[in-house]
C-alpha atoms as a PDB file:
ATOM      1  CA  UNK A   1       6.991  65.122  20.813  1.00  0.00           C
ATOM      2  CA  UNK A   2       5.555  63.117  23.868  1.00  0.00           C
ATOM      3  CA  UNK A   3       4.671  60.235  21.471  1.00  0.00           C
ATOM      4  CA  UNK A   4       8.681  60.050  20.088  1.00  0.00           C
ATOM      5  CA  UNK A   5       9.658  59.823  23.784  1.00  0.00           C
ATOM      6  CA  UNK A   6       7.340  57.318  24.558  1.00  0.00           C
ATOM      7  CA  UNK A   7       8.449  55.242  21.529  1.00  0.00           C
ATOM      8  CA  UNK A   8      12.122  56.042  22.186  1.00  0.00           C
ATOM      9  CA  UNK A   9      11.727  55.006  25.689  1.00  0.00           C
ATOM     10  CA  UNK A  10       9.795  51.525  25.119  1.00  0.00           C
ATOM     11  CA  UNK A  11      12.234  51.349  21.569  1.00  0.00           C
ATOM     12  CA  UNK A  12      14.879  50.722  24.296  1.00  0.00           C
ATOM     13  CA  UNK A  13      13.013  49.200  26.954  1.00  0.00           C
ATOM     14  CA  UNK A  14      12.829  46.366  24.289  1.00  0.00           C
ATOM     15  CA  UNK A  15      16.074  46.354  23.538  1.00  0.00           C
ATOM     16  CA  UNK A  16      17.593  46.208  26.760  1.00  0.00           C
ATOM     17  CA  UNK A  17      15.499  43.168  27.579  1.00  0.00           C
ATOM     18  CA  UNK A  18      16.268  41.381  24.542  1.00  0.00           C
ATOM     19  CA  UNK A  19      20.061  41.990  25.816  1.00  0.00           C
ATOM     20  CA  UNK A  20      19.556  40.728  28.706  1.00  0.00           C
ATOM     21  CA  UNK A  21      16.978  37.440  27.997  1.00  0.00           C
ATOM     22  CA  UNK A  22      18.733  34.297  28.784  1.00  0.00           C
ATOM     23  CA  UNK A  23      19.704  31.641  26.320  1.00  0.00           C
ATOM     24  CA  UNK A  24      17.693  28.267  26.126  1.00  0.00           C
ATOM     25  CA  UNK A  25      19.252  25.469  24.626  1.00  0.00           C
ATOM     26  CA  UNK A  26      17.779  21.750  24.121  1.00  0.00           C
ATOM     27  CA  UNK A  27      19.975  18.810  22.946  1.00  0.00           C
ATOM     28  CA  UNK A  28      19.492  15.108  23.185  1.00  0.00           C
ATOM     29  CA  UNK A  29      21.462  12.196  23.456  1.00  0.00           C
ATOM     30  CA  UNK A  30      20.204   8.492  22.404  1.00  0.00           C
ATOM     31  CA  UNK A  31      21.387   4.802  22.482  1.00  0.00           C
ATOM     32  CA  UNK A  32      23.960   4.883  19.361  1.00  0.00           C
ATOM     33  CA  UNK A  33      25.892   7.320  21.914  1.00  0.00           C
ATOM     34  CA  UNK A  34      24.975  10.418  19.412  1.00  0.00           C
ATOM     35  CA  UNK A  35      23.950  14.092  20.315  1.00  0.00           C
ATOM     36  CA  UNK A  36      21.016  14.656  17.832  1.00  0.00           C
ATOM     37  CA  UNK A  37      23.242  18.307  17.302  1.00  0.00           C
ATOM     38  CA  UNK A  38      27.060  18.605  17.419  1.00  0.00           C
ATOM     39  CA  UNK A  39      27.146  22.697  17.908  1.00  0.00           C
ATOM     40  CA  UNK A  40      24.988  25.126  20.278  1.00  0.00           C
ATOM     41  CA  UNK A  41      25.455  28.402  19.982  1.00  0.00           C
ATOM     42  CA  UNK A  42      25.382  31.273  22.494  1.00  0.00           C
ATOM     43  CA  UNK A  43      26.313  34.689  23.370  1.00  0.00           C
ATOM     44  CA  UNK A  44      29.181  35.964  25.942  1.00  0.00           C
ATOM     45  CA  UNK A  45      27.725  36.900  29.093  1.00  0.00           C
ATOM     46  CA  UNK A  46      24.476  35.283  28.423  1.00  0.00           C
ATOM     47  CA  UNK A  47      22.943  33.580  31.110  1.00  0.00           C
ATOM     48  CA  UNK A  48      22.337  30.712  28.922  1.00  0.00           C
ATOM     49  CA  UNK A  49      19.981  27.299  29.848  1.00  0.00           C
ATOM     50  CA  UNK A  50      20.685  23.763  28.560  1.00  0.00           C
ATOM     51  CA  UNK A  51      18.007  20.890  28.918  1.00  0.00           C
ATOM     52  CA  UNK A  52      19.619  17.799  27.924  1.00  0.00           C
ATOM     53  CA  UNK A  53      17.266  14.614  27.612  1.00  0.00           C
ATOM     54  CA  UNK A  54      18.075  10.865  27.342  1.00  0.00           C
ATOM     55  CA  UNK A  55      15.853   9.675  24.551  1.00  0.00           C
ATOM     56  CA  UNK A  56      17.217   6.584  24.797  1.00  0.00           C
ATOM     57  CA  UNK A  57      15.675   3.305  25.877  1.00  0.00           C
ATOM     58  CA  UNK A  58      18.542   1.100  27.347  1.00  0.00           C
ATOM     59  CA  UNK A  59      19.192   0.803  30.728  1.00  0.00           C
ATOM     60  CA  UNK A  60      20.954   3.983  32.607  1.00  0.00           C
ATOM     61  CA  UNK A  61      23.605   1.369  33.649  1.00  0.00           C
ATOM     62  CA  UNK A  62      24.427   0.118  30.050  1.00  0.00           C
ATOM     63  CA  UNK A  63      23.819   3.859  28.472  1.00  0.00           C
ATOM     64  CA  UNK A  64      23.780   6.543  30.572  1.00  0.00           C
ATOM     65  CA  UNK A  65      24.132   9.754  29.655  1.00  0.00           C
ATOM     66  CA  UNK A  66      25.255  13.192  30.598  1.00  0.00           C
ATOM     67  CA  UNK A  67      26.279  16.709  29.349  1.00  0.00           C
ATOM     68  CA  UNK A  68      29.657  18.697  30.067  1.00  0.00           C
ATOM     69  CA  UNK A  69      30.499  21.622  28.838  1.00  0.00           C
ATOM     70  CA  UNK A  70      34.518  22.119  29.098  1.00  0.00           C
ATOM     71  CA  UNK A  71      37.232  25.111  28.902  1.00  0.00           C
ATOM     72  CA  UNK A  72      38.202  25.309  25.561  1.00  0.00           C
ATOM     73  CA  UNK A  73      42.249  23.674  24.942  1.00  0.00           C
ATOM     74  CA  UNK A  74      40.752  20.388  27.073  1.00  0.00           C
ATOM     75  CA  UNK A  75      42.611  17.209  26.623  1.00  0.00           C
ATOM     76  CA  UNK A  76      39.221  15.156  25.927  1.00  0.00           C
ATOM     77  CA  UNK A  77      40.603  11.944  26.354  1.00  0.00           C
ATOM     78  CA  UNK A  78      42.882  12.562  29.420  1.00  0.00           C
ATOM     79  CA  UNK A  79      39.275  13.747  30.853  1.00  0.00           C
ATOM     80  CA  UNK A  80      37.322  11.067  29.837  1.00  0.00           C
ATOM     81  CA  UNK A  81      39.575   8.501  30.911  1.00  0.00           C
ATOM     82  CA  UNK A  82      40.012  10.531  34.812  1.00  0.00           C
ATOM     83  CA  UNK A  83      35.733  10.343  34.370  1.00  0.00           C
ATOM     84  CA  UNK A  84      35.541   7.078  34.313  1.00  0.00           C
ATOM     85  CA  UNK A  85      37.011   6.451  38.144  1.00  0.00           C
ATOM     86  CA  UNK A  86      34.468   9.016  38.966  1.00  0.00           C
ATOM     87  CA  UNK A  87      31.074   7.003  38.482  1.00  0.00           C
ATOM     88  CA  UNK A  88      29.701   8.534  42.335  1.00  0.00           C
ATOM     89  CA  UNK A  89      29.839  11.953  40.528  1.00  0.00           C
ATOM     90  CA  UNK A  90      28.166  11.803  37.696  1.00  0.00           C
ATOM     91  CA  UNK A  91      30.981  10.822  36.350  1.00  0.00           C
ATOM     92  CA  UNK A  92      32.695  14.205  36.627  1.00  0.00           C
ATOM     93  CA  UNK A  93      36.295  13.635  37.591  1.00  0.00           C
ATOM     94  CA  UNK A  94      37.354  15.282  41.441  1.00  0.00           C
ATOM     95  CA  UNK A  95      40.682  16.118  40.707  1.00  0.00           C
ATOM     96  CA  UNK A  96      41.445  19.497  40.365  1.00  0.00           C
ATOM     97  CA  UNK A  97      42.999  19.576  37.235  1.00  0.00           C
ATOM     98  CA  UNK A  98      39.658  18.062  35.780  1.00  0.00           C
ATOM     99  CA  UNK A  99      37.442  19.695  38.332  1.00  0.00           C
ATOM    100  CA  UNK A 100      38.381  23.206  36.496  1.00  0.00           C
ATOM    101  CA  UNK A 101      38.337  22.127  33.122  1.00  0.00           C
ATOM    102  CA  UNK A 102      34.315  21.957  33.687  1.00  0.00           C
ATOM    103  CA  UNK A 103      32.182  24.845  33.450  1.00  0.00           C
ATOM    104  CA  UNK A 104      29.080  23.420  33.268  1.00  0.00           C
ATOM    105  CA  UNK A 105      27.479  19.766  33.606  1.00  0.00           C
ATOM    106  CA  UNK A 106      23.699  17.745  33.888  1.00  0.00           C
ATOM    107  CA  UNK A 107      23.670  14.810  36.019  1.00  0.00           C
ATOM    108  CA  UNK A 108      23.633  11.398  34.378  1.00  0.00           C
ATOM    109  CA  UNK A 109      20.175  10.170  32.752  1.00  0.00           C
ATOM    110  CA  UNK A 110      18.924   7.316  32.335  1.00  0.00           C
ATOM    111  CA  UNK A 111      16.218   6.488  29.459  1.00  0.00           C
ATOM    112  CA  UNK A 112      13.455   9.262  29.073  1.00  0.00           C
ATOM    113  CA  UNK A 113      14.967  11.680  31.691  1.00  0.00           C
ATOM    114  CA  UNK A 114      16.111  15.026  31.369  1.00  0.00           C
ATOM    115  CA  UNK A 115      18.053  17.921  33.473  1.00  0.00           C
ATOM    116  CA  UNK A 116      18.680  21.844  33.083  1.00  0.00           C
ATOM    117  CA  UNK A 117      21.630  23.388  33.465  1.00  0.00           C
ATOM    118  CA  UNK A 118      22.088  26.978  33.637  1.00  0.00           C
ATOM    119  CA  UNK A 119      25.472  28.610  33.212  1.00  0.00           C
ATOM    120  CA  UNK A 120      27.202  31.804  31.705  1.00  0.00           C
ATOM    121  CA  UNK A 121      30.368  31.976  29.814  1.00  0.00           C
ATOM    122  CA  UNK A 122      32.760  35.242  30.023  1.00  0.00           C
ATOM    123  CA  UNK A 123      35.242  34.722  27.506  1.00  0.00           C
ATOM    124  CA  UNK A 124      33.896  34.104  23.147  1.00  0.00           C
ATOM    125  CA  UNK A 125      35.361  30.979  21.633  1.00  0.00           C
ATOM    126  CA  UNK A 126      34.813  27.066  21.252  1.00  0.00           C
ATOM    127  CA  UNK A 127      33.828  25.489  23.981  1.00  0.00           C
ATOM    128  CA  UNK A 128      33.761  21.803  23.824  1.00  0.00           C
ATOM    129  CA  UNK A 129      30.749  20.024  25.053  1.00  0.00           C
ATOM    130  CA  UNK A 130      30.998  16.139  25.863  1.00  0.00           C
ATOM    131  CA  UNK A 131      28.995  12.958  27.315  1.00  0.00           C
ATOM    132  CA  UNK A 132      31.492  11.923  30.288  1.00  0.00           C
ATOM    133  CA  UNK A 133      29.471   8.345  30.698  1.00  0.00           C
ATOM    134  CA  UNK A 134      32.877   6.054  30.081  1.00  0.00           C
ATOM    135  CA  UNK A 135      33.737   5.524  26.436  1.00  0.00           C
ATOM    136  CA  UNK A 136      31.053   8.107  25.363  1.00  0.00           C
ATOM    137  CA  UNK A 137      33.510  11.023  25.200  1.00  0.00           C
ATOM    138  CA  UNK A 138      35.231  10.174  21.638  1.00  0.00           C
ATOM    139  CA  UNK A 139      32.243   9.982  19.804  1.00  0.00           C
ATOM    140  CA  UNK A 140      29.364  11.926  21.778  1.00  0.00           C
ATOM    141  CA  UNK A 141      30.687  15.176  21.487  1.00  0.00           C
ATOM    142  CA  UNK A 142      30.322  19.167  20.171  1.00  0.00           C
ATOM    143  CA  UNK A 143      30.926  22.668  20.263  1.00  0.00           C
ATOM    144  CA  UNK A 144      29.077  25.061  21.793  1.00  0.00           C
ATOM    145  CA  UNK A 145      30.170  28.604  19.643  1.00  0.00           C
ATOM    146  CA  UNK A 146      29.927  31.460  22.266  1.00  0.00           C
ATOM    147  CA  UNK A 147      30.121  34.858  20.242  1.00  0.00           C
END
């Protein structure tokens, strides 16, 4: 009987941390202004980690790039357009009506840097995810599925 209690015990030890382990999540972005994957995938209230690299090899100036991860129901292009007057921030638009469109967001990278972000999302649905760098937005883009 002691040994079933001990299993049952470390049975949902395990469990509970596998509940509880954060999400880590690694995406790229490169100098044709692609994501090498255009949906993540991650659980509702999962602490979840995104390292986002610049394998690129033009100039941070010419091809920057950055990762945003947006409500869901965003106007994409109303936001990219507001990000580019917003170059001092990474080019994350100030306003408030952008400002709380963003949940989450890397700085921008130039060639061969990268940057974690750590965030977690309440709500399940599509969350779009974008590269705010001016122009990037309509084509450097994704979904991250949260479940």
């Amino acid at each position: 009987m002691k040994h079933i209690l001990q299993k049952l015990v470390l049975s949902l030890a395990l469990a509970t941390a596998s509940t509880l382990a954060a999400a880590e999540l690694e995406i790229t972005g490169n100098d044709t202004m692609r994501f090498n994957v255009t949906e993540l995938e991650t659980t509702v209230g999962e602490e979840t980690t995104v390292t986002f690299k610049n394998v690129g090899t033009l100039p941070k100036a010419a091809m920057g790039h950055n990762f945003v991860v947006l409500k869901p129901g965003t106007d994409l292009a109303s936001f990219g357009n507001a990000a580019i007057a917003a170059a001092g921030n990474d080019y994350i638009p100030t306003e408030e009506t952008f400002a709380q469109q963003v949940i989450a967001h890397t700085k921008v990278l130039g060639p061969g840097e990268s940057d974690s972000v750590s965030f977690t999302i309440a709500e399940p649905g599509e969350y779009p995810f974008i590269c705010s760098f001016p122009g990037h937005w309509a084509i450097m883009k994704g979904v991250l599925q949260v479940k």
